[in-house]
Protein backbone atom coordinates (compact mmCIF):
# COMPACT_ATOMS: atom_id res chain seq x y z
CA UNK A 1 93.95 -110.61 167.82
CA UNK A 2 92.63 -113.90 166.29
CA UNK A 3 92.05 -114.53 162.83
CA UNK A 4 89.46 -117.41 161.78
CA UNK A 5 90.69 -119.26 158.83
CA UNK A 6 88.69 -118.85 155.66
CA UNK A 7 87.60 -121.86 153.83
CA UNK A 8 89.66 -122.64 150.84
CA UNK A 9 88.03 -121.31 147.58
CA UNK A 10 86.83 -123.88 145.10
CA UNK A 11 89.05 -124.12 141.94
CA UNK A 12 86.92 -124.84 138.62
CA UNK A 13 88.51 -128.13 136.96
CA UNK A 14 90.64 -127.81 134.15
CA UNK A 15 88.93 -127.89 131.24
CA UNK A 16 91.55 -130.08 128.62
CA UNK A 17 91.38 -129.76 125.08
CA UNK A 18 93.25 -131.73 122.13
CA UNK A 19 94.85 -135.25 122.96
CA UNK A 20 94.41 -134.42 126.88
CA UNK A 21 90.45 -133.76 126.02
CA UNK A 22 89.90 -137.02 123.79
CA UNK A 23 92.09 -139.32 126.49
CA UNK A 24 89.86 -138.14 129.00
CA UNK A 25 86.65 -138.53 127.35
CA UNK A 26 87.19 -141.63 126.49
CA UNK A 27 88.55 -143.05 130.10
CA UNK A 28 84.79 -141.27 131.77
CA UNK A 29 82.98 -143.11 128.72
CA UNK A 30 84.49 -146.40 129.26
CA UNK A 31 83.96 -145.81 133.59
CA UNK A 32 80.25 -145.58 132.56
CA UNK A 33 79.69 -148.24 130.22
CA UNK A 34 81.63 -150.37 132.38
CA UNK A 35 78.96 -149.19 135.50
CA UNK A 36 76.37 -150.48 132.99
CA UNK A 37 77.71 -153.75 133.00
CA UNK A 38 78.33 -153.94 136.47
CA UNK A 39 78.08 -151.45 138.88
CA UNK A 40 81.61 -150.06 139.68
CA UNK A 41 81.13 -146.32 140.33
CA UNK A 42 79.46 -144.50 143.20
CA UNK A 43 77.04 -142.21 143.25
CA UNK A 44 79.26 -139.06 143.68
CA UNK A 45 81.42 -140.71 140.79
CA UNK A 46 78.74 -141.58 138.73
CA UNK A 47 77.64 -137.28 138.73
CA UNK A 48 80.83 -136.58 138.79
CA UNK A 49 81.61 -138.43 135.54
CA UNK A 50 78.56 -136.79 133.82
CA UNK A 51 79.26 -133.55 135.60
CA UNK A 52 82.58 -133.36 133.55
CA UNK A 53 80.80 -134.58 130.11
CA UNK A 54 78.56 -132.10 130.24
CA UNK A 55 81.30 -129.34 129.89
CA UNK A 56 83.03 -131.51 127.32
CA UNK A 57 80.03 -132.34 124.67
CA UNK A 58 79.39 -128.51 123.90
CA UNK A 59 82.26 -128.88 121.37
CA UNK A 60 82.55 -131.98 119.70
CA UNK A 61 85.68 -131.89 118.77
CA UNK A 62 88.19 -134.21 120.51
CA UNK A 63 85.26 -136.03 122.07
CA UNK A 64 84.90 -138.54 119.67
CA UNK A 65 83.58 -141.30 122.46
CA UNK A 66 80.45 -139.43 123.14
CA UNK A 67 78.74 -138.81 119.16
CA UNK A 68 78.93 -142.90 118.63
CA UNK A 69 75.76 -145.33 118.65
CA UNK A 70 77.62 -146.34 122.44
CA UNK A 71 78.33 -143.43 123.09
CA UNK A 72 74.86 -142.10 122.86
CA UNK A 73 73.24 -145.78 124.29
CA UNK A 74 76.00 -145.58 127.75
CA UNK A 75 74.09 -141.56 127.95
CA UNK A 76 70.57 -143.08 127.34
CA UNK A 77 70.55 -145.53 129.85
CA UNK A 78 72.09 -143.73 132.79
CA UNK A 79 69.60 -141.22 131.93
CA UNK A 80 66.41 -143.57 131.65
CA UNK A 81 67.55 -146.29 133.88
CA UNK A 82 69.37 -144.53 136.67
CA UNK A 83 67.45 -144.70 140.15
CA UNK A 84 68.54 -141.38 141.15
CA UNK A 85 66.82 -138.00 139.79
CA UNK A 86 70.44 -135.79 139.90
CA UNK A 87 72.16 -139.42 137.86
CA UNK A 88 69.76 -139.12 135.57
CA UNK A 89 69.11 -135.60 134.63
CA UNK A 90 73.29 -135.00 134.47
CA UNK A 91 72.89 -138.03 131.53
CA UNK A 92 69.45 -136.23 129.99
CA UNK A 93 72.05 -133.01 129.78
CA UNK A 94 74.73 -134.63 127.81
CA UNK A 95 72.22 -136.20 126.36
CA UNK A 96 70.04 -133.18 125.12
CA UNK A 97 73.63 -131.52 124.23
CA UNK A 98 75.08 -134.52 121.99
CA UNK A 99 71.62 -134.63 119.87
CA UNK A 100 71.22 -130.86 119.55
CA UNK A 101 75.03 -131.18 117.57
CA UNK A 102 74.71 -134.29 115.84
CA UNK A 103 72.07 -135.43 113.63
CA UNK A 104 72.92 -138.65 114.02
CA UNK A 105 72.80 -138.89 117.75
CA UNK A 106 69.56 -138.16 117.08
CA UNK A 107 68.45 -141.47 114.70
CA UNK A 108 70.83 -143.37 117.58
CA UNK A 109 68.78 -142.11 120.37
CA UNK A 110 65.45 -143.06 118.41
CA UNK A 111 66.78 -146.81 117.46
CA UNK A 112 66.46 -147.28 120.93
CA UNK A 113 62.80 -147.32 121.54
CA UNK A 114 62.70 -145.13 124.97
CA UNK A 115 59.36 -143.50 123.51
CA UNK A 116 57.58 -145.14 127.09
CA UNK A 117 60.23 -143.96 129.86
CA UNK A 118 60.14 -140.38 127.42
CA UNK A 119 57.12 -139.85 127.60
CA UNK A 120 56.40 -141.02 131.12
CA UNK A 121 58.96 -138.91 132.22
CA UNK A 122 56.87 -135.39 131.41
CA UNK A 123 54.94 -136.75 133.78
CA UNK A 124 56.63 -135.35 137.09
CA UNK A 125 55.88 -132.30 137.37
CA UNK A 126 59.55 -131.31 137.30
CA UNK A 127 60.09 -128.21 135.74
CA UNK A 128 63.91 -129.67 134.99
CA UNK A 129 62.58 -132.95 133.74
CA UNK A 130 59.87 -131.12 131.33
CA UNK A 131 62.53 -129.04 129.84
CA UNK A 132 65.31 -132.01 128.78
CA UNK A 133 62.73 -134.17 128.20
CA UNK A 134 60.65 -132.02 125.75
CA UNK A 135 64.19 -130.62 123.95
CA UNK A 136 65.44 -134.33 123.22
CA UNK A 137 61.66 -135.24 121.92
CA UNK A 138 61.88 -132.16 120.03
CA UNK A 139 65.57 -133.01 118.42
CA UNK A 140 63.69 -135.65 117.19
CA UNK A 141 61.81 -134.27 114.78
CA UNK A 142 64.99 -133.23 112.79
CA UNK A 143 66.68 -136.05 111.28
CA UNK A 144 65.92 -138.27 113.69
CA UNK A 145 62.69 -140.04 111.88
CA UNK A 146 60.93 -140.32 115.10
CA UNK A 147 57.08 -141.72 114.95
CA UNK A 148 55.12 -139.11 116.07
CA UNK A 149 51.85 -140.94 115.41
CA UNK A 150 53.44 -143.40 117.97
CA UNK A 151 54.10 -141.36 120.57
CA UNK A 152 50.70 -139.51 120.60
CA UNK A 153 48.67 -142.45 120.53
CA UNK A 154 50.54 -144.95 122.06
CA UNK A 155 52.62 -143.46 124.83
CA UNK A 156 50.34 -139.91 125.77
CA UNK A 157 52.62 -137.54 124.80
CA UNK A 158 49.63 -134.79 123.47
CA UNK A 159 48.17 -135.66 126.72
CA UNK A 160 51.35 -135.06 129.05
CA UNK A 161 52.27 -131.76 127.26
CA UNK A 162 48.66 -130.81 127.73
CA UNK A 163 49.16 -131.34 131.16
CA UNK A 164 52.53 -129.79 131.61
CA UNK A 165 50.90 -126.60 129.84
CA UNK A 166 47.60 -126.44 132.16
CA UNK A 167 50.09 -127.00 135.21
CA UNK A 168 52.35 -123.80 133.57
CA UNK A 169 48.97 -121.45 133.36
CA UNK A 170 47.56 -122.51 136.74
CA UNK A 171 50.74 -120.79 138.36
CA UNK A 172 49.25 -117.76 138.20
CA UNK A 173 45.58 -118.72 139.59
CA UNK A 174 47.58 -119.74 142.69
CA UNK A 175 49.79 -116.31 142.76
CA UNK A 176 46.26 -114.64 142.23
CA UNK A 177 44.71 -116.19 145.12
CA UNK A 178 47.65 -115.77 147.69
CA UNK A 179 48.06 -112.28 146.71
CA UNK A 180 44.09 -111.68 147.07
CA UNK A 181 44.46 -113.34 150.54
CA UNK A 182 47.09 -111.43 151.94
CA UNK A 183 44.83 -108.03 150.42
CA UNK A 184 42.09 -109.26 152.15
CA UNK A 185 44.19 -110.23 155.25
CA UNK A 186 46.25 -106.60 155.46
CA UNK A 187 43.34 -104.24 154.48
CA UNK A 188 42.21 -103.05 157.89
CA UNK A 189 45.91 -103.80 159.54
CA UNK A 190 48.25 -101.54 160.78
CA UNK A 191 51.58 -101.03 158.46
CA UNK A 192 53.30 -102.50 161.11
CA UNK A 193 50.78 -105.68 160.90
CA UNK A 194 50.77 -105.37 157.23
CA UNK A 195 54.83 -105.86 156.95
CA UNK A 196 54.31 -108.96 159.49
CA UNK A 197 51.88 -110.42 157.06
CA UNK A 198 53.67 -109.58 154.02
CA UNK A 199 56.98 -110.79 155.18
CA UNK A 200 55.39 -114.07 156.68
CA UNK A 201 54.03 -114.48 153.27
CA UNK A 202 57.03 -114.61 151.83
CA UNK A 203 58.44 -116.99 154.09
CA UNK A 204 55.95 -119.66 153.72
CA UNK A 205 54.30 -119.06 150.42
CA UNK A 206 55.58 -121.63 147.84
CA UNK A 207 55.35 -118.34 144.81
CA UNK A 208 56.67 -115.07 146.08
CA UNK A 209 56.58 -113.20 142.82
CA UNK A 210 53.54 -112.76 139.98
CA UNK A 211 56.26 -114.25 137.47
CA UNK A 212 57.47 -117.16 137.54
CA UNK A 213 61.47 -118.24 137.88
CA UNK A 214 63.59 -118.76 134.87
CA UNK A 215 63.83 -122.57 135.09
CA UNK A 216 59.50 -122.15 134.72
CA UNK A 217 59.79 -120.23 131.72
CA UNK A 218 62.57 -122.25 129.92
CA UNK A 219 60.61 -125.48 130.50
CA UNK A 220 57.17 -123.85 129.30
CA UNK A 221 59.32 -122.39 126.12
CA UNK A 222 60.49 -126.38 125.23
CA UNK A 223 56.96 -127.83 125.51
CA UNK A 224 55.62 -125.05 123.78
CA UNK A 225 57.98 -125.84 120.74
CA UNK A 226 57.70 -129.48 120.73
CA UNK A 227 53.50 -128.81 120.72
CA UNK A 228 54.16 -126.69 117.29
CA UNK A 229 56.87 -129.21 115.73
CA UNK A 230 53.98 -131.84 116.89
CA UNK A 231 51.23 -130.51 114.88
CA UNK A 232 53.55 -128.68 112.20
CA UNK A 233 54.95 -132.89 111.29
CA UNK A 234 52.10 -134.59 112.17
CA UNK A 235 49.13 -132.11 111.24
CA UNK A 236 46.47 -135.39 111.56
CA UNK A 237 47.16 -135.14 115.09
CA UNK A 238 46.62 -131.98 116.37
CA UNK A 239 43.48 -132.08 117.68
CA UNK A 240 44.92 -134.19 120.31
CA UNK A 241 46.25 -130.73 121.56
CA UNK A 242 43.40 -129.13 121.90
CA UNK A 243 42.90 -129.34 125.66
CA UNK A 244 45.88 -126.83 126.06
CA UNK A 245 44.23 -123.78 123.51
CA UNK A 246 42.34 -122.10 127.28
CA UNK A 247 45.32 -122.37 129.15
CA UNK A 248 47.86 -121.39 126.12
CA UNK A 249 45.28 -118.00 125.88
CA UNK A 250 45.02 -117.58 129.63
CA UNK A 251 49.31 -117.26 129.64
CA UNK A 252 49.13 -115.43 126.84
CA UNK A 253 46.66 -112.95 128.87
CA UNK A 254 48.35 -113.26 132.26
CA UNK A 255 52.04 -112.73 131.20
CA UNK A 256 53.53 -109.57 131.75
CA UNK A 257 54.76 -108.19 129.32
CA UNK A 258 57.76 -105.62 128.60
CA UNK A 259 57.04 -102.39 126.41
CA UNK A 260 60.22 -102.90 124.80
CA UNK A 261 60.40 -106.30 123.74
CA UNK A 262 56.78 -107.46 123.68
CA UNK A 263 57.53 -111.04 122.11
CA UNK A 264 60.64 -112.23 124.24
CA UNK A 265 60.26 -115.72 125.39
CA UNK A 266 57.61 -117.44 125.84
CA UNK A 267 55.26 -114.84 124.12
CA UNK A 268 56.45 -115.60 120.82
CA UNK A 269 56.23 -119.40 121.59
CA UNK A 270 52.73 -119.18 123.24
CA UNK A 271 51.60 -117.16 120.06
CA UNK A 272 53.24 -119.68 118.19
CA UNK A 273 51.72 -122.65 119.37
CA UNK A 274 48.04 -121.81 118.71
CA UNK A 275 48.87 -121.56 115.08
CA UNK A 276 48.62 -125.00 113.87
CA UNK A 277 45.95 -126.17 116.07
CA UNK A 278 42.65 -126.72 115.54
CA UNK A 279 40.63 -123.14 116.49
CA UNK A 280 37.44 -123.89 114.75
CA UNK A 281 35.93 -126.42 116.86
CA UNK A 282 37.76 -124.78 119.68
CA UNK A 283 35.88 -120.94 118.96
CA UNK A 284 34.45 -120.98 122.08
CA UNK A 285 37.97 -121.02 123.81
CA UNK A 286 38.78 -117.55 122.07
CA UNK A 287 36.04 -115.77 122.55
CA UNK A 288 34.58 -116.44 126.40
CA UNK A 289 31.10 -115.47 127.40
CA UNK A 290 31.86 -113.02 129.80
CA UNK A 291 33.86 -110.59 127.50
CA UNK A 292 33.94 -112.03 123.82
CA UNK A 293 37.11 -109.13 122.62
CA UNK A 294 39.63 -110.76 125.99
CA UNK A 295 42.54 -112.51 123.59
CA UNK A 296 41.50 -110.79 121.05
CA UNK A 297 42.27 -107.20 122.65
CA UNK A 298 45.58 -108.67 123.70
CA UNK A 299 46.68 -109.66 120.59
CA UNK A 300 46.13 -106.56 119.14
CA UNK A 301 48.22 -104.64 122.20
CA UNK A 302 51.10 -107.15 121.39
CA UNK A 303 51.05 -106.12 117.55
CA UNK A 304 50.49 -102.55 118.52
CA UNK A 305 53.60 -103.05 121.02
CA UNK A 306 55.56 -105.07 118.42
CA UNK A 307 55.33 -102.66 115.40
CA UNK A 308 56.56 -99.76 117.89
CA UNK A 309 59.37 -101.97 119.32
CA UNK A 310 61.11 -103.76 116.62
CA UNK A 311 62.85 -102.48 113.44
CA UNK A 312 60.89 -103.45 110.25
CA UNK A 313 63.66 -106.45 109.40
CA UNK A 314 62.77 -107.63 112.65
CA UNK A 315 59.15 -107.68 111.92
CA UNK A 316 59.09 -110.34 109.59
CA UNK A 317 59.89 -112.62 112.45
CA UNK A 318 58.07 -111.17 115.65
CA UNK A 319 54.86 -110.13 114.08
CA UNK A 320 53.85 -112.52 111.23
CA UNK A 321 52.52 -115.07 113.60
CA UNK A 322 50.74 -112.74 115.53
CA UNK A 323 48.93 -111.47 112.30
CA UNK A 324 48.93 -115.56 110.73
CA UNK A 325 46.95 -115.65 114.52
CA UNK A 326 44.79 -112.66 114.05
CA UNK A 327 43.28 -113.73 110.61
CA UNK A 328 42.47 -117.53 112.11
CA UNK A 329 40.70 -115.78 114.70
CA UNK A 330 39.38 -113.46 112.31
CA UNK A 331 37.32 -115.89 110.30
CA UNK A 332 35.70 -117.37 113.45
CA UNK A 333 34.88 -114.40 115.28
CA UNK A 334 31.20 -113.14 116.31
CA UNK A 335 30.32 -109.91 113.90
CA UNK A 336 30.95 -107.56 117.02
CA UNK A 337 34.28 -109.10 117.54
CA UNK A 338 35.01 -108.74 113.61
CA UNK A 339 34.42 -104.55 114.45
CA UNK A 340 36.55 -104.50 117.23
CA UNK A 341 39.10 -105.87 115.30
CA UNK A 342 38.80 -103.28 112.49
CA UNK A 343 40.64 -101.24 114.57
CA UNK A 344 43.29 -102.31 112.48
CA UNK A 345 42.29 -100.81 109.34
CA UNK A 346 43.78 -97.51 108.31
CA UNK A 347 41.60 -94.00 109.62
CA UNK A 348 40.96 -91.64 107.02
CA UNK A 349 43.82 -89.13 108.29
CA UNK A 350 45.90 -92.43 108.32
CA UNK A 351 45.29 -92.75 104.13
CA UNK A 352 45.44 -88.91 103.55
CA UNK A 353 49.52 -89.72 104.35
CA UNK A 354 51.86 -91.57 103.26
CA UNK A 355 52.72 -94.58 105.03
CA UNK A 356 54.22 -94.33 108.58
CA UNK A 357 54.16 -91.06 108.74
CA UNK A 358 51.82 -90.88 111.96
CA UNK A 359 52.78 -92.80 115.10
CA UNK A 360 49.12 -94.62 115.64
CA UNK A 361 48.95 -98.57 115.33
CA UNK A 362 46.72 -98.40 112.14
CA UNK A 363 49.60 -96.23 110.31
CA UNK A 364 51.84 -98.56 111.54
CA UNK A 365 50.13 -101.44 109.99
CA UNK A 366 49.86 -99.42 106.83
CA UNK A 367 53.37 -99.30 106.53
CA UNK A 368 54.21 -102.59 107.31
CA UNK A 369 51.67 -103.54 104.43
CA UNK A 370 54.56 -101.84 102.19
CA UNK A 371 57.49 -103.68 103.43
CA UNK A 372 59.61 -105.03 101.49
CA UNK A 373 62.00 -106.62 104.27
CA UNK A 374 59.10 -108.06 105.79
CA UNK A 375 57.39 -110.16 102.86
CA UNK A 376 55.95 -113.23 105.13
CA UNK A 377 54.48 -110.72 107.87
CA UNK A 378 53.38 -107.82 104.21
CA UNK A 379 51.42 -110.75 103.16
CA UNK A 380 49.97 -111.73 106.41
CA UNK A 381 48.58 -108.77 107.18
CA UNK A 382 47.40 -107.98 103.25
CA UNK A 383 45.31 -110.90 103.41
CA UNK A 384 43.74 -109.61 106.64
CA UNK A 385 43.13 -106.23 105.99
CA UNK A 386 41.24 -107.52 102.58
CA UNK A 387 39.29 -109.98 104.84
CA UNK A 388 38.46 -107.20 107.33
CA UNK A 389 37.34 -105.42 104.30
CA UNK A 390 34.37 -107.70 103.70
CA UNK A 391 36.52 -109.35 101.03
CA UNK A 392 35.56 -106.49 98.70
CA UNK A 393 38.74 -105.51 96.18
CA UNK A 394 37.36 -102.02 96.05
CA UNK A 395 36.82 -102.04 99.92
CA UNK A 396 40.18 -103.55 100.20
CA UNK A 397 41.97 -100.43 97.58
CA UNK A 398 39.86 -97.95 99.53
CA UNK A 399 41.32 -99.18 103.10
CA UNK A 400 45.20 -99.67 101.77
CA UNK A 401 45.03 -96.54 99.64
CA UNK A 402 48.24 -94.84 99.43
CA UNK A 403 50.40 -98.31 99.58
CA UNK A 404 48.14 -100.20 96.65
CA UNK A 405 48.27 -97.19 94.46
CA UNK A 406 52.73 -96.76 95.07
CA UNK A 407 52.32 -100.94 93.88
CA UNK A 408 54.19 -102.29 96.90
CA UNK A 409 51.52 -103.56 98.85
CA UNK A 410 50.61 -107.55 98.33
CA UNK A 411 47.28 -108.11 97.23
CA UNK A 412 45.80 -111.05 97.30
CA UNK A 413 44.76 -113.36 94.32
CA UNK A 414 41.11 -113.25 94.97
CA UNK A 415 40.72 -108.97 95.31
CA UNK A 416 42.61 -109.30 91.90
CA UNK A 417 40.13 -111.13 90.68
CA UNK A 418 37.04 -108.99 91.96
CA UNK A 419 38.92 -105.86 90.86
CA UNK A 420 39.65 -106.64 87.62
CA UNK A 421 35.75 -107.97 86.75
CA UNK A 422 34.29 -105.14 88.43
C-alpha cells in the first residue's frame, strides 16, 4: 500500500513579547522606513513586515517604534503611497490599530495632511477600504483636532459616505431582483428544473444570500458612525448628509431583523445616524406617497421588539434613540401618521394596572416611563407621550396615569407649566 505525503501544516509565528518584542519591532520599523527612502524590500517582505505589525500594535507595550510621530508617518505612507491594494491596506490596519490606542497617533496622523488620498480613498467601492478608511477618519474626531469643515467641503467626504451608504442599500434592490428572476424563471419548472436553476444561480450570481457578508456589514457600521460623529462635531454641516436619509430608511426597512436582539449591528447605527440630520426639509423621505406609516411602522416594531428583548438597564442604551427618532418624526408627521403612532399611548386596561403588569407594547412603554435605570430613554419617551397627547398636561396625566400619580415618571417642563395654571 502507498501512502501520499501530506503537506506540512503551517506553524503560526511566534508571537515575542518583552525585550524579544521591542528588538523586533524596531528592526521591521527601521526595514520600512528604510523602503521609504529607497526601495529595499519586496513585495512579499514589504506584507510580510506589516503582516507581523499588525499582531504586534494590539498591545502597545514593548512596541515603542510604532506610537512615535515616525512611527505613525513610515505607517501613513506605505498605506497612502503604496501601489499595491494588499501593501496598503496591511499599513491602513496598523494604522487604524495604533490611532484607536493612542491619542496622539491620532494628532500625528492629522499633521500630515492626507485629508485628499483619505477621502479619495472611500471612493472604491471596497468594502475593506470603506471600513479602515472611515475608522481612522473617525479616530479623528477624538483628540485628533481634525477639520471637519475641511474635509466636507474641500475633499467630498459627505459626498463619498453618501455614496458608500446608497451603494450599502442598493444591495438589496439587486438581491430583490435576482431572486424575483429566478421566481419568475422556476414557476412553471419541474423540481428537477427548478434545482438546475437554483443551483446555477448560485454559481453565477454575484449575491447568493438576502443578507449581506460580514465584511458588508462592518464597513456599513464604520461609515454609519463617522456620518453621526460628522454631524454630532460639526452640526453646520449636516445637511451635506442629507442625500443618504432614503437609503439609511430603506436599510433600516430591508434588514432582517432577529426577535431577540432587534438592535445588533447596524440597526442601532442606522437608527443612530438619522438623529442628527436634518429631517425637516427631508419629511418627504419619511413618509413616501405610496404608504405614508412605512418607517414609521418599523420603528415602532423595533421598540416593540426592543422593550421585550432587553433588560430595563439595557434600555437606556438600545431604545433611547429609537424614541429621540420617534419624537423627530413625530413633529413632522401628517395628522393620520400622528394616530398611527398613538399606538404608543397606554389603553385604558393598560392604566387600570400598574405598570408592566400586561405584556402589550403600550404597557411596556408605560413602564419604561417609570424607570429609574433608564433616565435618558424615561425622558425620551415622557416628552413623547406628552407630545402625542396634544401637548395637553391634563391629556398628558390622563395617558401616564398610574406612573405620574406613584411620582416617578419625568414630566416635562412645559405640562408643568399648563398643569399648574390650569
Amino acid at each position: 500500500m502507498r501512502f501520499t505525503k501530506s503537506a506540512p501544516a503551517k506553524v503560526a509565528p511566534q508571537v515575542l513579547t518583552g525585550p524579544a518584542k521591542l528588538a523586533e519591532v524596531t528592526r521591521l520599523m527601521d526595514k520600512l522606513n528604510q523602503d521609504l527612502q529607497e526601495i529595499s524590500m519586496l513585495p512579499h517582505q514589504r506584507d510580510a513586515a506589516l503582516e507581523q505589525l499588525k499582531i504586534y500594535v494590539r498591545d502597545p507595550k514593548d512596541a515603542d517604534p510604532i506610537f512615535t510621530k515616525q512611527g505613525i508617518e513610515t505607517l501613513t505612507r506605505h498605506a497612502f503611497n503604496s501601489p499595491s491594494f494588499t501593501t496598503s491596506r496591511n499599513a491602513l490596519r496598523c494604522l487604524a490599530n495604533a490611532m484607536l490606542l493612542d491619542p496622539f497617533a491620532r494628532a500625528w496622523f492629522v499633521e500630515l495632511h492626507y485629508e485628499i488620498k483619505l477621502c479619495q480613498r472611500l471612493k472604491n467601492d471596497n468594502c475593506e477600504d470603506e471600513l479602515l478608511v472611515s475608522r481612522i477618519i473617525f479616530l479623528t474626531t477624538y483628540g485628533g483636532n481634525v477639520d471637519i469643515e475641511n474635509l466636507i467641503d474641500n475633499h467630498h467626504l459627505a459626498d463619498n459616505i453618501n455614496h458608500n451608504i446608497a451603494r450599502h442599500a442598493k444591495q438589496y434592490d439587486e438581491v430583490q431582483k435576482i431572486e424575483k428572476k429566478e421566481g419568475d424563471r422556476s414557476s412553471n419548472s419541474s423540481v428537477k428544473e427548478k434545482e438546475k436553476s437554483k443551483n446555477k444561480a448560485k454559481r453565477n450570481s454575484k449575491v447568493d444570500s438576502t443578507e449581506p457578508g460580514p465584511m458588508e456589514d462592518m464597513s456599513l457600521v464604520e461609515t454609519l458612525k463617522l456620518l453621526f460623529n460628522m454631524t454630532h462635531f460639526c452640526p453646520q454641516r449636516s445637511g451635506a448628509f442629507s442625500p443618504a436619509i432614503p437609503y439609511i430608511l430603506r436599510l433600516i426597512l430591508k434588514r432582517h431583523v432577529l426577535p431577540d436582539q432587534p438592535m445588533e449591528s447596524p440597526m442601532s447605527q442606522l437608527v443612530n445616524s438619522l438623529i442628527n440630520l436634518e429631517l425637516e426639509p427631508n419629511a418627504s423621505a419619511f413618509f413616501p406617497r405610496s404608504d405614508p406609516k412605512t418607517y414609521v411602522e418599523r420603528m415602532i416594531v423595533l421598540l416593540d421588539l426592543a422593550t421585550s428583548a432587553y433588560t430595563e438597564r439595557d434600555l437606556e442604551q438600545q431604545v433611547s434613540p429609537i424614541l429621540s427618532l420617534l419624537r423627530k418624526v413625530y413633529d413632522l408627521a401628517p395628522r393620520p401618521v400622528k394616530i398611527h403612532m398613538r399606538v404608543l399611548l397606554p389603553t385604558a386596561d393598560d392604566r387600570a394596572q400598574p405598570p408592566g403588569k400586561t405584556d402589550t407594547l403600550s404597557s411596556r412603554i408605560r413602564r419604561l416611563s417609570t424607570s429609574s435605570v433608564a433616565p435618558t430613554a424615561r425622558e425620551e419617551l415622557s416628552s413623547l407621550l406628552f407630545e402625542m397627547s396634544d401637548k395637553d398636561a391634563k391629556n398628558f396625566v390622563e395617558n401616564v396615569g398610574y406612573g405620574f400619580s406613584s411620582g416617578f415618571v419625568t414630566v416635562p417642563d412645559n405640562a408643568l407649566e399648563a398643569w399648574s395654571t390650569s
